[in-house]
N, C-alpha and C. Protein backbone atom coordinates (compact mmCIF):
# COMPACT_ATOMS: atom_id res chain seq x y z
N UNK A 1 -12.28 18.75 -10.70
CA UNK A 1 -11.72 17.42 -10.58
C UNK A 1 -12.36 16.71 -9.39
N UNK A 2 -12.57 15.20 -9.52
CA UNK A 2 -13.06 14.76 -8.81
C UNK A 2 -12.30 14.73 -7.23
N UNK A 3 -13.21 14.19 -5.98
CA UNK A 3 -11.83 14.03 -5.05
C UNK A 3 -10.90 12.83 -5.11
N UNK A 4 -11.21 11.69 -5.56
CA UNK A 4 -10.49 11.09 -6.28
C UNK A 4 -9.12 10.98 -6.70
N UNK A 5 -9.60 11.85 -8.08
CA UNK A 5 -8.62 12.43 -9.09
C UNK A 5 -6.95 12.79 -7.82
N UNK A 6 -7.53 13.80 -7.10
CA UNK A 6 -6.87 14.73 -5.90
C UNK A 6 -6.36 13.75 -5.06
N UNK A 7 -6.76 12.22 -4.51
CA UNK A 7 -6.32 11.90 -3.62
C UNK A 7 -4.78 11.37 -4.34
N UNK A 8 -5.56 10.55 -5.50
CA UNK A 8 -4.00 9.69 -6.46
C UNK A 8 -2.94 10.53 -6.82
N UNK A 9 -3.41 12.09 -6.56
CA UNK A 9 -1.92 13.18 -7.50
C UNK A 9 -1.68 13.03 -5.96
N UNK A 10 -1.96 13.28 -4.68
CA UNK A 10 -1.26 13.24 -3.64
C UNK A 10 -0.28 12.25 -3.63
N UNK A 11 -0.93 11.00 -3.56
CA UNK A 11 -0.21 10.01 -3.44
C UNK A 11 0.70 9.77 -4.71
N UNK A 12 0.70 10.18 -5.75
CA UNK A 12 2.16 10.26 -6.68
C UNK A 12 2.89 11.26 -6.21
N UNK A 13 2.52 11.94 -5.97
CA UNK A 13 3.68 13.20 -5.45
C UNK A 13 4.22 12.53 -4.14
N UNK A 14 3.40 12.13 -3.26
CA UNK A 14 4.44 11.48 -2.35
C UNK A 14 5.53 10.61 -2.75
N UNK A 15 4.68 9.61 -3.54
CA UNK A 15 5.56 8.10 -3.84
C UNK A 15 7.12 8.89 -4.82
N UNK A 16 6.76 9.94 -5.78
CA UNK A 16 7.64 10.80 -6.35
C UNK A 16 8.73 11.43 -5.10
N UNK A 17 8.37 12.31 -4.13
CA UNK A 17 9.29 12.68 -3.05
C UNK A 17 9.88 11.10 -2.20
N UNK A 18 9.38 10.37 -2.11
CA UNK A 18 10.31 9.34 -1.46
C UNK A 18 11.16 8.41 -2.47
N UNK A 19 11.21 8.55 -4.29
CA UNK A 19 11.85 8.10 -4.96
C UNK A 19 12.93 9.00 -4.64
N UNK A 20 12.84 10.15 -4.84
CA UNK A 20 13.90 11.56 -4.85
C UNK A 20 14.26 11.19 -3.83
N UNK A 21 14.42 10.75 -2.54
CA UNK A 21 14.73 10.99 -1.39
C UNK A 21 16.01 9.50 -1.44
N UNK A 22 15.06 8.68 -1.86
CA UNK A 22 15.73 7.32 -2.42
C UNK A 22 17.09 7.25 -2.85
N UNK A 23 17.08 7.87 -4.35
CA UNK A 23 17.69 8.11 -5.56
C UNK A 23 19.16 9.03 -4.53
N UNK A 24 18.67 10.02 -3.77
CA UNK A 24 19.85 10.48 -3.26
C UNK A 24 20.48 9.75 -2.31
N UNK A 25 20.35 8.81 -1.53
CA UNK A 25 21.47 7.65 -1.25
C UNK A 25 22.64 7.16 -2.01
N UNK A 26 23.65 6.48 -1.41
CA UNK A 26 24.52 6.20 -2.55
C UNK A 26 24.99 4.86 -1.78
N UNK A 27 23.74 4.27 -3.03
CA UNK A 27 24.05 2.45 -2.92
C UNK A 27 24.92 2.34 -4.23
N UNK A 28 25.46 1.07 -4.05
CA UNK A 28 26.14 0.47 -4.83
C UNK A 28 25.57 0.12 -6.16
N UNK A 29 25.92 0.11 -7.46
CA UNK A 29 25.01 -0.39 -8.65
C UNK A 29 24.16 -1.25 -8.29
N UNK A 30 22.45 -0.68 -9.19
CA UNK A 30 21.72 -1.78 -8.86
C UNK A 30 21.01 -1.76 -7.33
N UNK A 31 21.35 -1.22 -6.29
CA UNK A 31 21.15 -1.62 -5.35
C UNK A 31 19.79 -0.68 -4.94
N UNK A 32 19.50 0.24 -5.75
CA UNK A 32 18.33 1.20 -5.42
C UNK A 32 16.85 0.51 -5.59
N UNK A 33 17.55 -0.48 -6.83
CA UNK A 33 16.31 -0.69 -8.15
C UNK A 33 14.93 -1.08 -7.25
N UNK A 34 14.95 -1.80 -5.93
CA UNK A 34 14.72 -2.73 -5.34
C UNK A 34 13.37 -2.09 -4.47
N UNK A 35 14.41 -0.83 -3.98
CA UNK A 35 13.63 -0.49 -3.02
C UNK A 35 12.70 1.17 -3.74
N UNK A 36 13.36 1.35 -5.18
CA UNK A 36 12.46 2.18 -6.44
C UNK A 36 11.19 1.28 -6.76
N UNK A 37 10.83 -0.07 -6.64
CA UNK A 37 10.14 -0.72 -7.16
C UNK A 37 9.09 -0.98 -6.20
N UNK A 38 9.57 -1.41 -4.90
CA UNK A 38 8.87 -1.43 -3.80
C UNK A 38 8.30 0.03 -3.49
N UNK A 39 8.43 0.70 -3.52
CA UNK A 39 7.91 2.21 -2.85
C UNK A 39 6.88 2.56 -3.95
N UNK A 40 6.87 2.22 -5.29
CA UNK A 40 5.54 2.31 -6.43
C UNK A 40 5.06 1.01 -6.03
N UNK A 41 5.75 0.18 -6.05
CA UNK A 41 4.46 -1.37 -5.95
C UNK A 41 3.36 -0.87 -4.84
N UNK A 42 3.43 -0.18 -3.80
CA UNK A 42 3.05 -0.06 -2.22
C UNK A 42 1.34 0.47 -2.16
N UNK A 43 2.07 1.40 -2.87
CA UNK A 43 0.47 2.20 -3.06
C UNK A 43 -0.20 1.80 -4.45
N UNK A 44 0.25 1.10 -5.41
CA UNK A 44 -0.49 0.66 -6.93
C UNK A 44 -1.10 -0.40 -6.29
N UNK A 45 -0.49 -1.05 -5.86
CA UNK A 45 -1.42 -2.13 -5.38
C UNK A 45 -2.53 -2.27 -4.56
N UNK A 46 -2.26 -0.97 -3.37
CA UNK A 46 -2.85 -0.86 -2.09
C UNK A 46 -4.49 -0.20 -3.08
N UNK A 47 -4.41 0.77 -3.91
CA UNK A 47 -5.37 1.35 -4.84
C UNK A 47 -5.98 0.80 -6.02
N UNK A 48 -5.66 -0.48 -6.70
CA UNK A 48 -6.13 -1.38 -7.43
C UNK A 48 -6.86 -2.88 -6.36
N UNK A 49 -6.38 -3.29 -5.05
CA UNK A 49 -6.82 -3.97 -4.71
C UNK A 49 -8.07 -2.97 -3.75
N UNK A 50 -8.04 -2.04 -3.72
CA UNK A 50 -9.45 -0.83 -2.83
C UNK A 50 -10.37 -0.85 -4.38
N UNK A 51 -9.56 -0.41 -5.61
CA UNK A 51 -10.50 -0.37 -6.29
C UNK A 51 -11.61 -1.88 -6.94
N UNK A 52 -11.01 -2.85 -6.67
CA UNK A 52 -11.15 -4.31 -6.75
C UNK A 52 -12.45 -4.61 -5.92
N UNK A 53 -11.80 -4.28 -4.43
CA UNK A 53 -12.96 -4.11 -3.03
C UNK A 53 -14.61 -3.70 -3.92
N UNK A 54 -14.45 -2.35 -4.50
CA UNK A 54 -15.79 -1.89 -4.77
C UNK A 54 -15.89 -1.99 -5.63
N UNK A 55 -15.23 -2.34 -7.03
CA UNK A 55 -16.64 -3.40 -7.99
C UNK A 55 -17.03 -4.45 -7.48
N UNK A 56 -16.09 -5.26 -6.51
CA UNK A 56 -16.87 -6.90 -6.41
C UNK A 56 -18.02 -6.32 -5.47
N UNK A 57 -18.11 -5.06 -5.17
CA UNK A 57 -19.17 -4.65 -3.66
C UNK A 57 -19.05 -5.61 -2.49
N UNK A 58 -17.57 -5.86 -1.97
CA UNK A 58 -17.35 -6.06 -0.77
C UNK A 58 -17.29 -4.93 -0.19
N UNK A 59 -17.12 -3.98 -0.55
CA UNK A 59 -16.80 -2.49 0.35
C UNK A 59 -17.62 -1.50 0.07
N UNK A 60 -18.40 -0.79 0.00
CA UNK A 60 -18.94 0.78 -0.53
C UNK A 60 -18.01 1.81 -0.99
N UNK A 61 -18.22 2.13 -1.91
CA UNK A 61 -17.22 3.51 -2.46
C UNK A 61 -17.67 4.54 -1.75
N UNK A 62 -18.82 4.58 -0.54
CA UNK A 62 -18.80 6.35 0.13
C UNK A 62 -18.36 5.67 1.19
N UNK A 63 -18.08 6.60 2.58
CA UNK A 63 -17.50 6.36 3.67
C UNK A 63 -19.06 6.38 4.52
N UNK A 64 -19.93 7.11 3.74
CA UNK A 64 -21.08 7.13 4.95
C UNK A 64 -21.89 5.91 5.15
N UNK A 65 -21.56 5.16 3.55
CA UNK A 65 -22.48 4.23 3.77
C UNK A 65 -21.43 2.94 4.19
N UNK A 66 -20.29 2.74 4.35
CA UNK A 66 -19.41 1.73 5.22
C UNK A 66 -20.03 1.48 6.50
N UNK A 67 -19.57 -0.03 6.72
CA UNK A 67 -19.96 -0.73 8.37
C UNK A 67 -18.83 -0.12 8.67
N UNK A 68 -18.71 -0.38 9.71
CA UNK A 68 -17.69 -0.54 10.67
C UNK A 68 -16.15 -1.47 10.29
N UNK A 69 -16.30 -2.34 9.79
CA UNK A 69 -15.19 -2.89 9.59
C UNK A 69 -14.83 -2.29 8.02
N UNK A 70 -15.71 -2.45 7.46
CA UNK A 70 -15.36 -1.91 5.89
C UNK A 70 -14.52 -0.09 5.85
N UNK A 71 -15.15 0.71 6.94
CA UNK A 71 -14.43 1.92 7.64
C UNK A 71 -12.80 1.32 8.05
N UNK A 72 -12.55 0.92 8.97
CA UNK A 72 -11.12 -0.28 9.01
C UNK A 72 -10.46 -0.24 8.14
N UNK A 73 -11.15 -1.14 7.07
CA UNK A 73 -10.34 -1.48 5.61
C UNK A 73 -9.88 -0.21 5.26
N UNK A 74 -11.00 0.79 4.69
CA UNK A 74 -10.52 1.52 4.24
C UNK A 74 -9.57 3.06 5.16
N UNK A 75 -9.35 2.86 6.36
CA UNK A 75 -8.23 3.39 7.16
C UNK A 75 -7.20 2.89 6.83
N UNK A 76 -6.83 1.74 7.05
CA UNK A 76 -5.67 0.60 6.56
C UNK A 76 -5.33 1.15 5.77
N UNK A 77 -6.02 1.02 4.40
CA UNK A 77 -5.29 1.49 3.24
C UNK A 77 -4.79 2.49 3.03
N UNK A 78 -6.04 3.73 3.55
CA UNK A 78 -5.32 5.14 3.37
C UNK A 78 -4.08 5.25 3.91
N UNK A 79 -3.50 4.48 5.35
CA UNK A 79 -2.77 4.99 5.94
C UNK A 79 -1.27 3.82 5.26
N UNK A 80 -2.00 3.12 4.78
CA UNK A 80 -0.71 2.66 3.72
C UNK A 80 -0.23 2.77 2.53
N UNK A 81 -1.52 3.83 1.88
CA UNK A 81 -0.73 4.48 0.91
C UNK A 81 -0.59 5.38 0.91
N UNK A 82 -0.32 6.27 2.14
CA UNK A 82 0.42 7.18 2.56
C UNK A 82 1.80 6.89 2.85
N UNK A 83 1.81 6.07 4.42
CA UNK A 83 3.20 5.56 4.64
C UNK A 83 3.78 5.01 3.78
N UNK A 84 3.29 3.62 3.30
CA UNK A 84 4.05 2.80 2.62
C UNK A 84 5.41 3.68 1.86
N UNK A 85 5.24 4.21 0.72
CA UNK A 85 6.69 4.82 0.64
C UNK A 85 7.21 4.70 1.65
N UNK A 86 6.82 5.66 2.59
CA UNK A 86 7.72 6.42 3.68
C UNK A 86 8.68 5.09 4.29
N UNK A 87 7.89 4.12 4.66
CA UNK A 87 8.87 2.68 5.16
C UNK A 87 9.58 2.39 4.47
N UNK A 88 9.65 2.20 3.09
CA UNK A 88 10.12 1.89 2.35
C UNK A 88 11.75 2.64 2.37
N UNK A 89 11.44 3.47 2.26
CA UNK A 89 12.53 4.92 2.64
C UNK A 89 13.12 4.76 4.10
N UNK A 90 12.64 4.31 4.94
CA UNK A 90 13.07 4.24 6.06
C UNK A 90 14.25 3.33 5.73
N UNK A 91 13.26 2.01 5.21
CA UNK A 91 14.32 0.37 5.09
C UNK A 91 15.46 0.85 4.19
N UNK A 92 15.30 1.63 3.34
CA UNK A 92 16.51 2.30 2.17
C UNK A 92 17.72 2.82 2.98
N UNK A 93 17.41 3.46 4.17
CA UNK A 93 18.32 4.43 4.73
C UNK A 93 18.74 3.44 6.36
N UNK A 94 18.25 2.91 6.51
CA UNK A 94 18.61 1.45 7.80
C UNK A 94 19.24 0.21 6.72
N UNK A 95 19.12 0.17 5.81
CA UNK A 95 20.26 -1.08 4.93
C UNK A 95 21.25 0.20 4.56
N UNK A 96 21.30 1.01 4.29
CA UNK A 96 22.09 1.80 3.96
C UNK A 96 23.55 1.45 4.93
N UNK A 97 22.82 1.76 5.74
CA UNK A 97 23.28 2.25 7.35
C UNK A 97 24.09 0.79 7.59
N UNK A 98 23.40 -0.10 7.89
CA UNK A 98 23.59 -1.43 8.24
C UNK A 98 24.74 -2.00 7.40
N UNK A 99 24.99 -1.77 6.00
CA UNK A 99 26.00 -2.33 5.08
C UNK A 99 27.26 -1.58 4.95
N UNK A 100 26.87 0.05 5.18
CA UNK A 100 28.41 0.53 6.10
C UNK A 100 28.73 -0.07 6.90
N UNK A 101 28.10 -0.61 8.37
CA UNK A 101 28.37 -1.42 9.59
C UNK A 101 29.09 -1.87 9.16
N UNK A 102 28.67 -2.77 8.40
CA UNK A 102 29.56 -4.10 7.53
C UNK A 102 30.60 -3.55 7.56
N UNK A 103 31.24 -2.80 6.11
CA UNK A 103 32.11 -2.91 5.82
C UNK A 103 33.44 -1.80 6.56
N UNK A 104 32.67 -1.18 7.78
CA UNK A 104 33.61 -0.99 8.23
C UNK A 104 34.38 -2.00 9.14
N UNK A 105 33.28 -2.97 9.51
CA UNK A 105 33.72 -3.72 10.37
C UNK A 105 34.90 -4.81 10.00
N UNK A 106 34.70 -5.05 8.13
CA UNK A 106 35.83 -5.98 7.88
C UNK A 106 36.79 -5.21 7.65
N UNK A 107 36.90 -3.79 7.37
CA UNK A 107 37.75 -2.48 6.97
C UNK A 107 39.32 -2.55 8.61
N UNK A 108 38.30 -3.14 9.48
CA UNK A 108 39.13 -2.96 11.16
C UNK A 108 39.47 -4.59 10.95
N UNK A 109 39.00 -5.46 10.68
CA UNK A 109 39.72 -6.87 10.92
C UNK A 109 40.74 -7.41 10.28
């Protein structure tokens, strides 16, 4: 298999462990859908707009033959379609958090 092939099963298996991670919260109906959609949008996009980069040949598909900034770009991305879930998951579990606040707070008034 190409390395390729290897980098995208990484990155589904991640984007897969931060759905699971997701999914076990307990939002209110509906309230997951949002941030299930965002955590796949993150990296499909981040890997269709890289793959975009090198047909138009703004970028090189090897790393040896990248400038300097085109090296950049493609750090950026890697490291956002890595994280990206992961924030995503973060923001899932800080609104989580934040909308208990809430309602304990009208729960005391």
């Amino acid at each position: 298999m190409p390395d390729q092939a290897f980098i995208y099963l990484i990155v589904a298996l991640n984007t897969c462990v931060q759905l699971m991670l997701i999914r076990s919260l307990n939002f209110p109906v509906g309230g997951k859908r949002k941030y299930y959609l965002i955590a796949v949008a993150i990296p499909v996009l981040v890997m269709l707009s890289a793959r975009l980069l090198i047909a138009v040949g703004m970028i090189h598909s090897r790393v040896a033959d990248q400038s300097a900034i085109e090296q950049h770009i493609t750090t950026a991305a890697s490291i956002l379609l890595m994280a990206g879930p992961w924030l995503v998951t973060l923001a899932a579990i800080f609104d989580k958090q934040r909308k208990g606040w809430i309602i304990k707070r009208e729960r005391e008034s």
